[in-house]
C-alpha atoms as a PDB file:
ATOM      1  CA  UNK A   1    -194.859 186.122 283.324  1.00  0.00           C
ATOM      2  CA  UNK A   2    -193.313 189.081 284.604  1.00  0.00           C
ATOM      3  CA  UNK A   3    -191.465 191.575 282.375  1.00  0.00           C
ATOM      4  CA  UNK A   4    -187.897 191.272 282.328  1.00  0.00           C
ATOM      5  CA  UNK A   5    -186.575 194.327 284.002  1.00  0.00           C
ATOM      6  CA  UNK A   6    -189.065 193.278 287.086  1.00  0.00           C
ATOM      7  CA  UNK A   7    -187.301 189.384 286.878  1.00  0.00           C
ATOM      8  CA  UNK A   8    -183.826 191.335 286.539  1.00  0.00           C
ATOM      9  CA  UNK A   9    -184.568 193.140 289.880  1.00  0.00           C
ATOM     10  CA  UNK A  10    -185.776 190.099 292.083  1.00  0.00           C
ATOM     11  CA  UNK A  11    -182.555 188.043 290.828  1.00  0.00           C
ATOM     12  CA  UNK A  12    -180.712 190.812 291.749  1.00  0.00           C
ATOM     13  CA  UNK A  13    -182.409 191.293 295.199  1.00  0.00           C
ATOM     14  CA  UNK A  14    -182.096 187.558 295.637  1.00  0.00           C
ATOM     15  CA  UNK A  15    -177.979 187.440 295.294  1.00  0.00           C
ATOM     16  CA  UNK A  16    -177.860 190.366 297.360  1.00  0.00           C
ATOM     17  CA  UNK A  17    -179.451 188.394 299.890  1.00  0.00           C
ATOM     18  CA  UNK A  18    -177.016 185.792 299.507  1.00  0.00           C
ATOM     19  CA  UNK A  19    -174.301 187.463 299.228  1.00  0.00           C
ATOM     20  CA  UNK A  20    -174.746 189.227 302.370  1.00  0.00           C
ATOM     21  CA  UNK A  21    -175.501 186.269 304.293  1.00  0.00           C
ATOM     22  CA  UNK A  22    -172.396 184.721 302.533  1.00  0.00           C
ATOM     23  CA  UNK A  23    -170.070 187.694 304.058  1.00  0.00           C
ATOM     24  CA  UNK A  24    -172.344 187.817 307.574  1.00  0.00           C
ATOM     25  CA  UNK A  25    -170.857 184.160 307.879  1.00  0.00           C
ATOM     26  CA  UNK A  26    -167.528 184.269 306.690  1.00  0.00           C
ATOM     27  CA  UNK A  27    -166.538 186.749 309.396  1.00  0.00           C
ATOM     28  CA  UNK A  28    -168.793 185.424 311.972  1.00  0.00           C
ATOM     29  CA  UNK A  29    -167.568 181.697 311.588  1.00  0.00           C
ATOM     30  CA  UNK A  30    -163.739 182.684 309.866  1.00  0.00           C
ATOM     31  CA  UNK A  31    -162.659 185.905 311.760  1.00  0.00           C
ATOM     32  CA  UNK A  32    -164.785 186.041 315.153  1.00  0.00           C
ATOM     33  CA  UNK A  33    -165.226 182.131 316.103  1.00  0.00           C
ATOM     34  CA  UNK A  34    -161.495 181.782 315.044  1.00  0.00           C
ATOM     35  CA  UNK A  35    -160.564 184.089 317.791  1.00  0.00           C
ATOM     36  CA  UNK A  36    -163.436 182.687 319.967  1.00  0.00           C
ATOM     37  CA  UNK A  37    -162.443 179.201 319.889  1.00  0.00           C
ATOM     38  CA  UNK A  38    -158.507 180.701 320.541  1.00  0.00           C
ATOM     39  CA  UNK A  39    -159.787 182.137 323.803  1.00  0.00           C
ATOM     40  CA  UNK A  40    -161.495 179.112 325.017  1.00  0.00           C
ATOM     41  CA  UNK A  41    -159.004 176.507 324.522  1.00  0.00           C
ATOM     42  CA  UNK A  42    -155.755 178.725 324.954  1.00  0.00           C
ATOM     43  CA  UNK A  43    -157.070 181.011 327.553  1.00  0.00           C
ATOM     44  CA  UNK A  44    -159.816 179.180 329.588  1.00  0.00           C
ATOM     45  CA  UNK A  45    -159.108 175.382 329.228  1.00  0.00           C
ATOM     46  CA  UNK A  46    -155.810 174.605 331.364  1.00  0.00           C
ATOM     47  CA  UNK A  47    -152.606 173.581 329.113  1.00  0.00           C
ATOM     48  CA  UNK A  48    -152.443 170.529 327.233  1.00  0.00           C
ATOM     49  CA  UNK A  49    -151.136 168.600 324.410  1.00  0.00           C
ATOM     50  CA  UNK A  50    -154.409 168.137 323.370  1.00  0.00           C
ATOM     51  CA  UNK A  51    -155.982 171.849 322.752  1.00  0.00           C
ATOM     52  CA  UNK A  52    -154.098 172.690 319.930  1.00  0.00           C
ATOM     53  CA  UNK A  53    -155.784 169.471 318.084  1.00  0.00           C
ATOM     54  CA  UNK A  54    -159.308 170.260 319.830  1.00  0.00           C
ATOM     55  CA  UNK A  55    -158.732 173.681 318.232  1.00  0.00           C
ATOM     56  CA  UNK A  56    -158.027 172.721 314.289  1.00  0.00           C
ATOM     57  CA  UNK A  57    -160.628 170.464 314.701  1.00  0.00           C
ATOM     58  CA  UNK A  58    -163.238 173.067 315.855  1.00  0.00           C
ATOM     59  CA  UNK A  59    -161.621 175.757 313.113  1.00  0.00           C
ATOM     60  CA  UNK A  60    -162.248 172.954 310.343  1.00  0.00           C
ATOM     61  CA  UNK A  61    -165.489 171.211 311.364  1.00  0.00           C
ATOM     62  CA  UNK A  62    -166.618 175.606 311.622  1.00  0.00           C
ATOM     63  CA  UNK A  63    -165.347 175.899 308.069  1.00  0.00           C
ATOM     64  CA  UNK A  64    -167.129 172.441 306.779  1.00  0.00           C
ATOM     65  CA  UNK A  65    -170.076 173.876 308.640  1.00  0.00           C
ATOM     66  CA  UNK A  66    -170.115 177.215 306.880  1.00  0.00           C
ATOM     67  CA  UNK A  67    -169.168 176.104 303.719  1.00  0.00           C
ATOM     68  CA  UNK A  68    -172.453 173.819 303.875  1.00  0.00           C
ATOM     69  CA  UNK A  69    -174.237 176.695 304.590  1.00  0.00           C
ATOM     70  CA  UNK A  70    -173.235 177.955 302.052  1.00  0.00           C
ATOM     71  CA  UNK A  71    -174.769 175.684 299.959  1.00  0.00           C
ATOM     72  CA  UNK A  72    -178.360 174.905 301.454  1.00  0.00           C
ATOM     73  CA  UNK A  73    -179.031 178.492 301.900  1.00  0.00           C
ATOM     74  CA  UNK A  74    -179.628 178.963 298.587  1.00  0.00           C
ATOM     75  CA  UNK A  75    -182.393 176.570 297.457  1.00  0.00           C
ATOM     76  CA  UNK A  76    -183.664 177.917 300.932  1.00  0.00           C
ATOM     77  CA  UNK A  77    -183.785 180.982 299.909  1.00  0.00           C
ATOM     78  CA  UNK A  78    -185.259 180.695 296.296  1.00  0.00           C
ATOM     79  CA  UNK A  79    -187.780 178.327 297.353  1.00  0.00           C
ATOM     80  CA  UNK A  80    -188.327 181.325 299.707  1.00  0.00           C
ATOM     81  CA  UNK A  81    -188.754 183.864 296.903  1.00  0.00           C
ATOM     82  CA  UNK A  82    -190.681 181.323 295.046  1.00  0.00           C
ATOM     83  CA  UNK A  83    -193.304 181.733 298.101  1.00  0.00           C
ATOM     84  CA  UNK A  84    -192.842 184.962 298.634  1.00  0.00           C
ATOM     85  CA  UNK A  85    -191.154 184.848 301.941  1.00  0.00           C
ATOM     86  CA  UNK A  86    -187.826 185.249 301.198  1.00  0.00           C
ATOM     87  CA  UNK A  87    -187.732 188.329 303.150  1.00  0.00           C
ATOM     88  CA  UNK A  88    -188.969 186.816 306.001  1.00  0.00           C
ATOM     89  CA  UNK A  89    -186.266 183.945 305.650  1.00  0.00           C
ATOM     90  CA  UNK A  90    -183.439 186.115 304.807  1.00  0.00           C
ATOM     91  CA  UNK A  91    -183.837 188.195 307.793  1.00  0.00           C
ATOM     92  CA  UNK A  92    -184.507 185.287 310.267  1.00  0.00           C
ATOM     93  CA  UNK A  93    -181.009 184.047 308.809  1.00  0.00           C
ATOM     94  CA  UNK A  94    -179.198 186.669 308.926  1.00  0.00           C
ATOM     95  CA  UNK A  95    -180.821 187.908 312.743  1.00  0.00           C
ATOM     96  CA  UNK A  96    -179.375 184.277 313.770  1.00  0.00           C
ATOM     97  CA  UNK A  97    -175.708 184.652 312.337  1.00  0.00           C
ATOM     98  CA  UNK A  98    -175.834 188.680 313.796  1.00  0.00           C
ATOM     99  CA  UNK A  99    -176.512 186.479 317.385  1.00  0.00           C
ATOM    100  CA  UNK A 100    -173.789 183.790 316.740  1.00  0.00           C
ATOM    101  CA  UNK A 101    -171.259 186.628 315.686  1.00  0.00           C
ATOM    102  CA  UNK A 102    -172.515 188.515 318.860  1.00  0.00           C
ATOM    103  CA  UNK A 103    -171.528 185.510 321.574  1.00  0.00           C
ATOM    104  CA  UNK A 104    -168.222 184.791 319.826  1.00  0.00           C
ATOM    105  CA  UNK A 105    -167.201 188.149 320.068  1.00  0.00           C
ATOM    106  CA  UNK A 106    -167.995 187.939 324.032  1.00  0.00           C
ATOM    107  CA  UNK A 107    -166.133 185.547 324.449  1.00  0.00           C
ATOM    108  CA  UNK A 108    -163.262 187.401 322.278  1.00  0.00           C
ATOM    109  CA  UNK A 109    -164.072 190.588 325.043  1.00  0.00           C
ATOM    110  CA  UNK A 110    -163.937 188.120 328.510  1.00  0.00           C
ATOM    111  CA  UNK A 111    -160.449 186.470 327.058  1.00  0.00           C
ATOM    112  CA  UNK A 112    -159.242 189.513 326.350  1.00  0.00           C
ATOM    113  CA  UNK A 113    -160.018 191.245 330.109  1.00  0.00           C
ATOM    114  CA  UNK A 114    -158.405 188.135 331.638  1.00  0.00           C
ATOM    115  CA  UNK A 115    -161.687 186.447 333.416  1.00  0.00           C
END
């Protein structure tokens, strides 16, 4: 068993982990997709009755997405640090919400120049 101070430090390393994938993905799915989704069903989609509804329900299913997440990425993760590759995990997680941050705001940049 290892001493405590060493057990205190990995717990600690382990909620940093998943706390920084927990604020990666609220402003990647909350802030940037928001505005994303804005752009493509305002911007690029003509006019219709129907965009506004197309666009709560891609803003909510988002948010059920995240929040679920959320919620698997942490037995991910500690099953992870159980192995000893929660490194490995944490930074394949977090490269692939960096990427899904990085199209959203692209599209955020093209709606904005007017393409």
């Amino acid at each position: 068993m290892a001493p405590l101070t060493q057990r205190i430090a990995r717990e600690l390393g382990f909620y940093g982990m998943y706390l920084s994938l927990i604020i990666v993905a609220v402003i990647s799915v909350l802030i940037i997709w928001r505005q994303a989704l804005q752009v493509i069903f305002y911007q690029w989609i003509a006019f219709a009755w129907t965009n506004r509804s197309y666009y709560i329900f891609s803003v909510v299913a988002g948010a059920f997405a995240l929040v679920t997440g959320i919620l698997l990425a942490d037995p991910w993760l500690r099953d992870g640090m159980r192995r000893g590759v929660a490194v490995r995990r944490f930074g394949r997680a977090l490269l692939a919400l960096l990427v899904f941050a990085a199209v959203g705001y692209l599209i955020m940049l093209a709606g904005n120049v007017g393409w």
